[in-house]
Protein backbone atom coordinates (compact mmCIF):
# COMPACT_ATOMS: atom_id res chain seq x y z
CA UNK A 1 -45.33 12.86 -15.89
CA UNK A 2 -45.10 11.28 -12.46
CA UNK A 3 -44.41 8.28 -13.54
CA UNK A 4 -41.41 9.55 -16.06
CA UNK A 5 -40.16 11.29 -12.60
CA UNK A 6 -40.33 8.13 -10.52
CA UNK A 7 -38.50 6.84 -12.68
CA UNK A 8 -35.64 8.99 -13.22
CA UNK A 9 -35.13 9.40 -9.43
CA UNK A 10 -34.66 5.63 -9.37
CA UNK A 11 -32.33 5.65 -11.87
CA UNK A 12 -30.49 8.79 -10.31
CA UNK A 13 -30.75 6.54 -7.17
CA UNK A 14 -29.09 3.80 -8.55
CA UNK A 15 -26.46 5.74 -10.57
CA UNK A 16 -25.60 7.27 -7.05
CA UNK A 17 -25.55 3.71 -5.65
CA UNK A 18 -23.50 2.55 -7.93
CA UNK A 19 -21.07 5.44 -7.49
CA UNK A 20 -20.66 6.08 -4.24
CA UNK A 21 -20.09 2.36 -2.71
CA UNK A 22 -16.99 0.34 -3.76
CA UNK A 23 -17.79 -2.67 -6.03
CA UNK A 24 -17.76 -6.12 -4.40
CA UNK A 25 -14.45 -6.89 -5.92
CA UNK A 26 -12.43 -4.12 -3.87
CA UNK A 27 -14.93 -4.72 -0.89
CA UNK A 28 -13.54 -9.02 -0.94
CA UNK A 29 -9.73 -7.65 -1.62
CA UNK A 30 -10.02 -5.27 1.12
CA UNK A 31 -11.35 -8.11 3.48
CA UNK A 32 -8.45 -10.19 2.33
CA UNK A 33 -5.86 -7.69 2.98
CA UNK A 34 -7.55 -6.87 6.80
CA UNK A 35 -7.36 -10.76 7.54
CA UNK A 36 -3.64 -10.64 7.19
CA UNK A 37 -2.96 -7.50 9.81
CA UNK A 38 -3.88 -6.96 13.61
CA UNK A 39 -4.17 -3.83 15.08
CA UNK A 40 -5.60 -4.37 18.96
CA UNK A 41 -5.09 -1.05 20.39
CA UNK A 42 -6.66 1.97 17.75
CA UNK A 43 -9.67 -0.12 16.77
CA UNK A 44 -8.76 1.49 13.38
CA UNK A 45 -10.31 -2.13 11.65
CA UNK A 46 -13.60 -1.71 13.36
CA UNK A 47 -14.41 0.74 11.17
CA UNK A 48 -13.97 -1.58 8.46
CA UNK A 49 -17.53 -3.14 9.01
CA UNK A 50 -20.47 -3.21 6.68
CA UNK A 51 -20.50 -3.48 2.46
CA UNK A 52 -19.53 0.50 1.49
CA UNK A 53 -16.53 0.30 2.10
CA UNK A 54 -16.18 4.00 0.57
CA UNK A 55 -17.80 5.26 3.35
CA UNK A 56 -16.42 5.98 6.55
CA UNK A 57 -13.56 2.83 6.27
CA UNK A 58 -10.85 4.24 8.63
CA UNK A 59 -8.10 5.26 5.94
CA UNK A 60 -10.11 4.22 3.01
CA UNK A 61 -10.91 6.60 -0.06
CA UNK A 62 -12.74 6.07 -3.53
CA UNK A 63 -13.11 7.74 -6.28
CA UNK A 64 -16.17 9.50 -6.73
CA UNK A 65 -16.59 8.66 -10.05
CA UNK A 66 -16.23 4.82 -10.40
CA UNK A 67 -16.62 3.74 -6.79
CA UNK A 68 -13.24 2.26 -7.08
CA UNK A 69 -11.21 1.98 -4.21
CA UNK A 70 -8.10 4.57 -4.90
CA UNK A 71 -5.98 5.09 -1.67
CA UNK A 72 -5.32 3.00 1.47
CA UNK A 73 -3.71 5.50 3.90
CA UNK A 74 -2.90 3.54 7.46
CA UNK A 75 0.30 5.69 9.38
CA UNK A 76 1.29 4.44 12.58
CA UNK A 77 2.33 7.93 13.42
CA UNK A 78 -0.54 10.62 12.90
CA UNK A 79 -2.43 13.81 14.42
CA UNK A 80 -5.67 11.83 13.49
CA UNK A 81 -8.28 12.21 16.55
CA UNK A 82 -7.78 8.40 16.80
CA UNK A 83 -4.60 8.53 17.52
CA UNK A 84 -5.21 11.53 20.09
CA UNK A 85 -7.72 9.95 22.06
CA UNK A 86 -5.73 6.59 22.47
CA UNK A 87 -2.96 8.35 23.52
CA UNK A 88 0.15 6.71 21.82
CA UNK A 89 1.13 5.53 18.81
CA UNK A 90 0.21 2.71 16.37
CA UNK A 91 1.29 -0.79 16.45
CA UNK A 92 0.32 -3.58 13.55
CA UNK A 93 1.82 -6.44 12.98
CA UNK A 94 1.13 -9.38 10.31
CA UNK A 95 1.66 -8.91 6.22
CA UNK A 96 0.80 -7.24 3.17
CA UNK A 97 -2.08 -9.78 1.98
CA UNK A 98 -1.34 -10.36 -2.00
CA UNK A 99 -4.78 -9.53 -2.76
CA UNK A 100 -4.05 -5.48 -2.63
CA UNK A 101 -3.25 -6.40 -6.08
CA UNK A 102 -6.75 -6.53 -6.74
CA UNK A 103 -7.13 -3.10 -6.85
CA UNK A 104 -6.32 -2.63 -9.66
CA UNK A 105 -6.94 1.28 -9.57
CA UNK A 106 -5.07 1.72 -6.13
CA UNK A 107 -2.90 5.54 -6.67
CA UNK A 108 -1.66 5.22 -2.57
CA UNK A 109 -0.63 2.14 -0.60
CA UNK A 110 0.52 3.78 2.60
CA UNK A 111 1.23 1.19 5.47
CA UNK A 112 4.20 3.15 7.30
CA UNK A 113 5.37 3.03 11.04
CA UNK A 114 3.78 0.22 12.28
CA UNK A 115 6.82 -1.46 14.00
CA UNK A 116 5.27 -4.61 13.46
CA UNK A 117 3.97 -5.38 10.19
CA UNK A 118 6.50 -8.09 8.32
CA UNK A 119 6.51 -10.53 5.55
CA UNK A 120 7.71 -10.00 2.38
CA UNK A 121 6.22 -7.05 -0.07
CA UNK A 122 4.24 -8.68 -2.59
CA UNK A 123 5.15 -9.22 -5.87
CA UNK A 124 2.36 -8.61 -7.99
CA UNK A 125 2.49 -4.98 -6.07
CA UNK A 126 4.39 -3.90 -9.36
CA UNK A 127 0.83 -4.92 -11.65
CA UNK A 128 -0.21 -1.90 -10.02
CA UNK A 129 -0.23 0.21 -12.78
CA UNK A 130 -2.33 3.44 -11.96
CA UNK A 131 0.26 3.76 -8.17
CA UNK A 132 2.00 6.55 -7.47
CA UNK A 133 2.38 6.50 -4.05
CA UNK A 134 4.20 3.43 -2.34
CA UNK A 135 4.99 4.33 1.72
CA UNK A 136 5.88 1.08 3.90
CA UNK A 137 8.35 2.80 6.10
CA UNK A 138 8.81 1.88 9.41
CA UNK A 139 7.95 -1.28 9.55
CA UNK A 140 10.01 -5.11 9.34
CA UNK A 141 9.48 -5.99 5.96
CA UNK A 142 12.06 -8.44 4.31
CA UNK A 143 13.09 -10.14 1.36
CA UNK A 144 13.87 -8.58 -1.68
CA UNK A 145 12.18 -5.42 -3.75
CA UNK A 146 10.03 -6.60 -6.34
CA UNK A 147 11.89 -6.86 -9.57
CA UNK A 148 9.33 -5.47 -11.75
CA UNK A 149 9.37 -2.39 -9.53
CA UNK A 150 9.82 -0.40 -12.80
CA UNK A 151 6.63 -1.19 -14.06
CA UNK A 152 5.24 1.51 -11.68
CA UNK A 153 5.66 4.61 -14.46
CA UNK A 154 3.32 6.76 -12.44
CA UNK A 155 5.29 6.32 -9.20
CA UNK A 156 6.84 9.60 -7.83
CA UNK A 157 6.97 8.18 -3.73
CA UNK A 158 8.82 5.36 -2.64
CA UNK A 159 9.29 4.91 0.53
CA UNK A 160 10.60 1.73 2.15
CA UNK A 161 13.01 2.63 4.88
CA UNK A 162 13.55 1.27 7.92
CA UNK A 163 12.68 -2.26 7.37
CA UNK A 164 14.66 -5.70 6.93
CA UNK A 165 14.96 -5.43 2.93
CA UNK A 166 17.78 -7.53 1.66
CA UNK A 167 19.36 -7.82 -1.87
CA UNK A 168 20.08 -5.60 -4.69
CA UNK A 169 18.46 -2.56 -5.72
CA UNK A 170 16.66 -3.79 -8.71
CA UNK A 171 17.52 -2.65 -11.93
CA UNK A 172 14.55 -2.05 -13.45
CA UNK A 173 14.38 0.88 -10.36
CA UNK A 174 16.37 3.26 -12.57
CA UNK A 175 12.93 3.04 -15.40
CA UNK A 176 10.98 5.14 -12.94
CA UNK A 177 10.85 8.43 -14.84
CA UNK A 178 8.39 10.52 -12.30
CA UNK A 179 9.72 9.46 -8.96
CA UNK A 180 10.30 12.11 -7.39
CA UNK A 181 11.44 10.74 -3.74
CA UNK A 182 13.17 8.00 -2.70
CA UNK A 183 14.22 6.31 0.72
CA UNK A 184 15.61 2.77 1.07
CA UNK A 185 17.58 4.06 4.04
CA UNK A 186 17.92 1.64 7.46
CA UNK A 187 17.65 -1.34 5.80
CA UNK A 188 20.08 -4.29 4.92
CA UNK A 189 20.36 -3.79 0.52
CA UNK A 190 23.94 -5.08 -0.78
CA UNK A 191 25.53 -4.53 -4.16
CA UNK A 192 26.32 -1.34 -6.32
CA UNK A 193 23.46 1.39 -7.20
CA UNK A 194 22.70 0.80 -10.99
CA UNK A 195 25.62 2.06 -12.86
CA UNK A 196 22.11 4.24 -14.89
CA UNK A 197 20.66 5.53 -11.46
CA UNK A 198 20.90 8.86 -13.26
CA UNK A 199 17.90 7.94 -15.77
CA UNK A 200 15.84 9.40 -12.45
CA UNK A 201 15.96 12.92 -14.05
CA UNK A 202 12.93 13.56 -11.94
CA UNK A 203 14.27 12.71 -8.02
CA UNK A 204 14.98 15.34 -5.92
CA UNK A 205 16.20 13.01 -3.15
CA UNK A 206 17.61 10.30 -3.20
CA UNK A 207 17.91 8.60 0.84
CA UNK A 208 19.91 5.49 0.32
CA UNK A 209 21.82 5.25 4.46
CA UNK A 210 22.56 2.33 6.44
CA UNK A 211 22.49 0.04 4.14
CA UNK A 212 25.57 -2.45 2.74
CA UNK A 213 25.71 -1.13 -0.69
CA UNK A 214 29.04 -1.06 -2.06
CA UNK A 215 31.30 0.27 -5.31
CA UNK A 216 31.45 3.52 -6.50
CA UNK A 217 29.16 6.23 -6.71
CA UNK A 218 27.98 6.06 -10.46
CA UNK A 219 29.34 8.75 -12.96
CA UNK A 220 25.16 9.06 -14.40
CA UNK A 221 23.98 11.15 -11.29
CA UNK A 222 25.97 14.16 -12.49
CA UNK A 223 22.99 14.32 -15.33
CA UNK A 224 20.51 14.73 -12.32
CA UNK A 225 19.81 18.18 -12.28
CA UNK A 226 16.81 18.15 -10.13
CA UNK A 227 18.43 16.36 -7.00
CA UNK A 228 18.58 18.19 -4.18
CA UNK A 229 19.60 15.29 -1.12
CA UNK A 230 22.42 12.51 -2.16
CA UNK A 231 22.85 10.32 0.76
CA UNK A 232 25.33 6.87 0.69
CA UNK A 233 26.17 7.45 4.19
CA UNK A 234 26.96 4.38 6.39
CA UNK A 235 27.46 1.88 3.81
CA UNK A 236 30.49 0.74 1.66
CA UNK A 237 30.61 3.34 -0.81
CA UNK A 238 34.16 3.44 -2.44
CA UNK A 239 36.50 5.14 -4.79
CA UNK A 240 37.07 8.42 -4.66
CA UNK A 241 34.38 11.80 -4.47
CA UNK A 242 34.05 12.68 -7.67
CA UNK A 243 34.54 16.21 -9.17
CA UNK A 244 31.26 16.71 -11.01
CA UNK A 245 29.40 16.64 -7.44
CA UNK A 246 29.92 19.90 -7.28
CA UNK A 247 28.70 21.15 -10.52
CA UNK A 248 25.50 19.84 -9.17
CA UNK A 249 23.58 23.53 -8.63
CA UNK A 250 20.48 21.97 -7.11
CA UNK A 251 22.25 19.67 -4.81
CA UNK A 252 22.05 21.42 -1.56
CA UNK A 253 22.96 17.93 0.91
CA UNK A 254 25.70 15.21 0.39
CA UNK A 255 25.98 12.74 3.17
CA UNK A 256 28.71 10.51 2.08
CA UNK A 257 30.24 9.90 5.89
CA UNK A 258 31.13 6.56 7.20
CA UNK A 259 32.44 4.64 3.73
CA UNK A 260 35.47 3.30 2.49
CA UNK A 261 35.37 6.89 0.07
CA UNK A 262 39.26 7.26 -0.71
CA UNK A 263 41.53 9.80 -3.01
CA UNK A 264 41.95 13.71 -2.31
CA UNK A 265 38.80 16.09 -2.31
CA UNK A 266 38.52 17.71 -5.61
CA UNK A 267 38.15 21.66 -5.52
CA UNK A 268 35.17 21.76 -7.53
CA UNK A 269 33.13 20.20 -4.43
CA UNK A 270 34.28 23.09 -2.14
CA UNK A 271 33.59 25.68 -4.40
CA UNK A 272 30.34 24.77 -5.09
CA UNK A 273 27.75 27.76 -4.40
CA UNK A 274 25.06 25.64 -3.83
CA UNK A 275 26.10 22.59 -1.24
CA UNK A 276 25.08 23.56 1.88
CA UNK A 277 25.76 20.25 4.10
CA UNK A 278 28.11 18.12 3.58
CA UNK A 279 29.38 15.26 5.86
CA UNK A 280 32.46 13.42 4.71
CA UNK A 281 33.74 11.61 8.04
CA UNK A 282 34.78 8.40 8.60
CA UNK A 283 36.47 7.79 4.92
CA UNK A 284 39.80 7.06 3.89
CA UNK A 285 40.55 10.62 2.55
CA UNK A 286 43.86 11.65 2.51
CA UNK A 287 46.20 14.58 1.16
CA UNK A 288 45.59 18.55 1.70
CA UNK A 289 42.43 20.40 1.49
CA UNK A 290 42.37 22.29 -1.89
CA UNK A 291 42.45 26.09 -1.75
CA UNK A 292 39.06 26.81 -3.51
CA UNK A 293 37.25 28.52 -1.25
CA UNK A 294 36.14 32.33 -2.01
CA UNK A 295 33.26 34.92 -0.87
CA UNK A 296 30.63 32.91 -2.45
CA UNK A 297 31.59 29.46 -0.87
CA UNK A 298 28.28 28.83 1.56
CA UNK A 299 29.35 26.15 3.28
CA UNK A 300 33.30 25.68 4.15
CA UNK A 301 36.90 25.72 3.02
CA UNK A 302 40.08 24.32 4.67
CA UNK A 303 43.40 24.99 2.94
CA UNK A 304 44.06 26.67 5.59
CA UNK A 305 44.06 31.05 5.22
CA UNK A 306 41.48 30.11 2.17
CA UNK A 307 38.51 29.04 4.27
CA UNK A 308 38.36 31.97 6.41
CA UNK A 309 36.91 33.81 3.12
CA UNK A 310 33.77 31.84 2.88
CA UNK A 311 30.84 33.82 3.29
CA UNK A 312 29.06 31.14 5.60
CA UNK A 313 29.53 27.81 7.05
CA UNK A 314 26.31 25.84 7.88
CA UNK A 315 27.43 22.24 9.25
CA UNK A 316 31.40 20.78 8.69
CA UNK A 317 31.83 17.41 9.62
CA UNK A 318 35.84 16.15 8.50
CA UNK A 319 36.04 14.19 11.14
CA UNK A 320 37.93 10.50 10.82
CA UNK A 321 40.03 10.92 8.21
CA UNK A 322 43.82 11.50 6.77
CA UNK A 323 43.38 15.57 6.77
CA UNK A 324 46.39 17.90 7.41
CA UNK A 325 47.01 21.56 7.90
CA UNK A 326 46.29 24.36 10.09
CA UNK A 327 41.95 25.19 10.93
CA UNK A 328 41.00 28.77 9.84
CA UNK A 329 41.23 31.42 12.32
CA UNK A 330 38.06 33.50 13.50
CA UNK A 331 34.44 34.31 11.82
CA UNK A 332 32.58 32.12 10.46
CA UNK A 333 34.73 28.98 11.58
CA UNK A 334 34.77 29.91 15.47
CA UNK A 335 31.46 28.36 16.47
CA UNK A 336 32.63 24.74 15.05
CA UNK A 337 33.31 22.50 17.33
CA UNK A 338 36.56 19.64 17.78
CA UNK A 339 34.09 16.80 16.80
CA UNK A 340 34.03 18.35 13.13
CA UNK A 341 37.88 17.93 12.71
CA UNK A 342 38.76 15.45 15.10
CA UNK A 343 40.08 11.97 14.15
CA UNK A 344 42.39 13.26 11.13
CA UNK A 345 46.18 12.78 10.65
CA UNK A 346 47.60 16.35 11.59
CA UNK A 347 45.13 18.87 11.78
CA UNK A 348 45.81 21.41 14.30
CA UNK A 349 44.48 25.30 15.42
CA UNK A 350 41.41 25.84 17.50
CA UNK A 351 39.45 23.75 18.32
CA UNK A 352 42.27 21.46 18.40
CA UNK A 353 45.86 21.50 19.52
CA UNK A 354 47.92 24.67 18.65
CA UNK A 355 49.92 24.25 15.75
């Protein structure tokens, strides 16, 4: 009986073993993909000593089951008590190593807000079949977005602003059913968004700023109806705003300021009852503000008597453009400031010059 028990706690010993320590594969690929950063200030790769590297590896976790390595979770900005004692803020630089696509069962790559870390992202990235989390924000990563990005169908993150990306948004982006969130703001992207960028049924926002993308804003996102945060701002969007925006009940933000956005503003978008931002500045738009503001407006109206009938205005921003017409009198538009109607053709009334 002894015996049988001896033996079953060995192999209970070595099933743990085998369980709880990443396998030598993800232990080499890890290795790799430390040789290719340098972080001198946090000591955060110090930890990264010894062959379990499931075990107390600064931003290293595995599942429990398989010993597989499953998220990588490095932030340059954190609470962690690392970051507390040391008193400041990350900084890494180098590149993302190639041989993170050796982990194979990787769910979160998170290398964000390191100021420092460049080089392209890797290619093969998009082999990674079982991601869903992809954060490299904050960093100066160039060169292009891999073109298979679309083979990530588990991917609901992706996050890759402020960086050096250049290029086109790939097209294979749009065959990411689950993302949910999506940020390629602050970096340097040119051409149109995919004329299908509404096949992301499942994005609630959608942070595209600061970029150089150009054309018109495509007629598929009105088939969005989870998407809460539409933002073009600061790029070359043209055309004109279209009507449907405002059909849009979840959409709650619309950024569009600082384009080459054109035409009238149709009087669905300021009758919408659910926008509650929206920041159309620096545009081309011209003609009169449509009357189609009433007590359930939230957010604004400006055909003059018509806006003073909205039940609240949050944020206004018509700055820089062709507008015309006398500003609303009294509650809620008296706390708005001239910045918010400045820079048009003939606006007039408080805040501005008396009509």
């Amino acid at each position: 009986m002894s015996a049988l028990l001896t033996a079953l706690a060995l192999l209970f010993t070595l099933i743990y073993t085998a369980t709880s320590s990443c396998t030598p594969s993800d232990l080499a690929a890890l290795l790799a993909f430390k040789s290719s950063l340098n972080e001198p200030y946090l000591g955060i790769f110090k930890t990264w000593s010894g062959t379990n590297c499931c075990s107390n590896w600064y931003g290293i976790s595995c599942d429990p089951t398989t010993g597989r390595v499953a998220d990588i979770n490095l932030r340059g900005e954190s609470e962690d008590p690392i970051f507390e004692k040391a008193g400041r803020s990350g900084y890494m630089t180098g590149s993302i190593n190639p041989s993170i696509c050796k982990l194979d069962r990787l769910s979160t790559l998170i290398l964000a807000d390191w100021k420092g870390v460049s080089g392209e992202i890797p290619g093969c990235v998009a082999s990674l079949s079982n991601l869903r989390i992809l954060d490299l924000i904050g960093n100066q990563i160039s060169g292009k977005i891999p073109a298979n990005i679309g083979n990530l169908q588990r991917l609901t993150v992706l996050n890759l602003a402020d960086n050096r990306l250049t290029g086109e948004i790939p097209a294979s982006l749009t065959a990411l059913a689950n993302m949910k969130h999506l940020d390629l703001s602050s970096n340097k992207l040119t051409g149109q968004l995919p004329a299908d960028f509404g096949n992301l049924k499942m994005l609630s926002r959608a942070l595209l700023s600061k970029n150089q993308l150009s054309g018109a804003i495509p007629n598929s996102i009105s088939g969005m109806y989870r998407l809460a945060d539409l933002d073009l701002s600061v790029n070359k969007i043209s055309g004109s705003v279209p009507g449907w925006i405002g059909s849009m009940r979840v959409l709650s933000t619309l950024n569009l300021d600082s384009n080459m956005i054109s035409g009238q503003l149709p009087a669905s978008l300021l009758s919408s009852t659910g926008l509650g931002i929206v920041n159309l500045s620096r545009n081309a738009i011209e003609g009169n503000i449509p009357d189609a503001f009433g007590p359930k407006s939230y957010f604004m109206a400006l055909d003059l008597s018509s806006l003073s009938s909205a039940a609240y205005v949050g944020h206004l921003d018509l700055s820089h453009n062709h507008l015309c017409g006398p500003i609303p009198v009294g509650t809620p538009f008296d706390h708005l400031e001239a910045p918010s109607f400045s820079f048009n053709d003939c606006l007039c009334g408080n805040p501005l010059r008396t009509c």
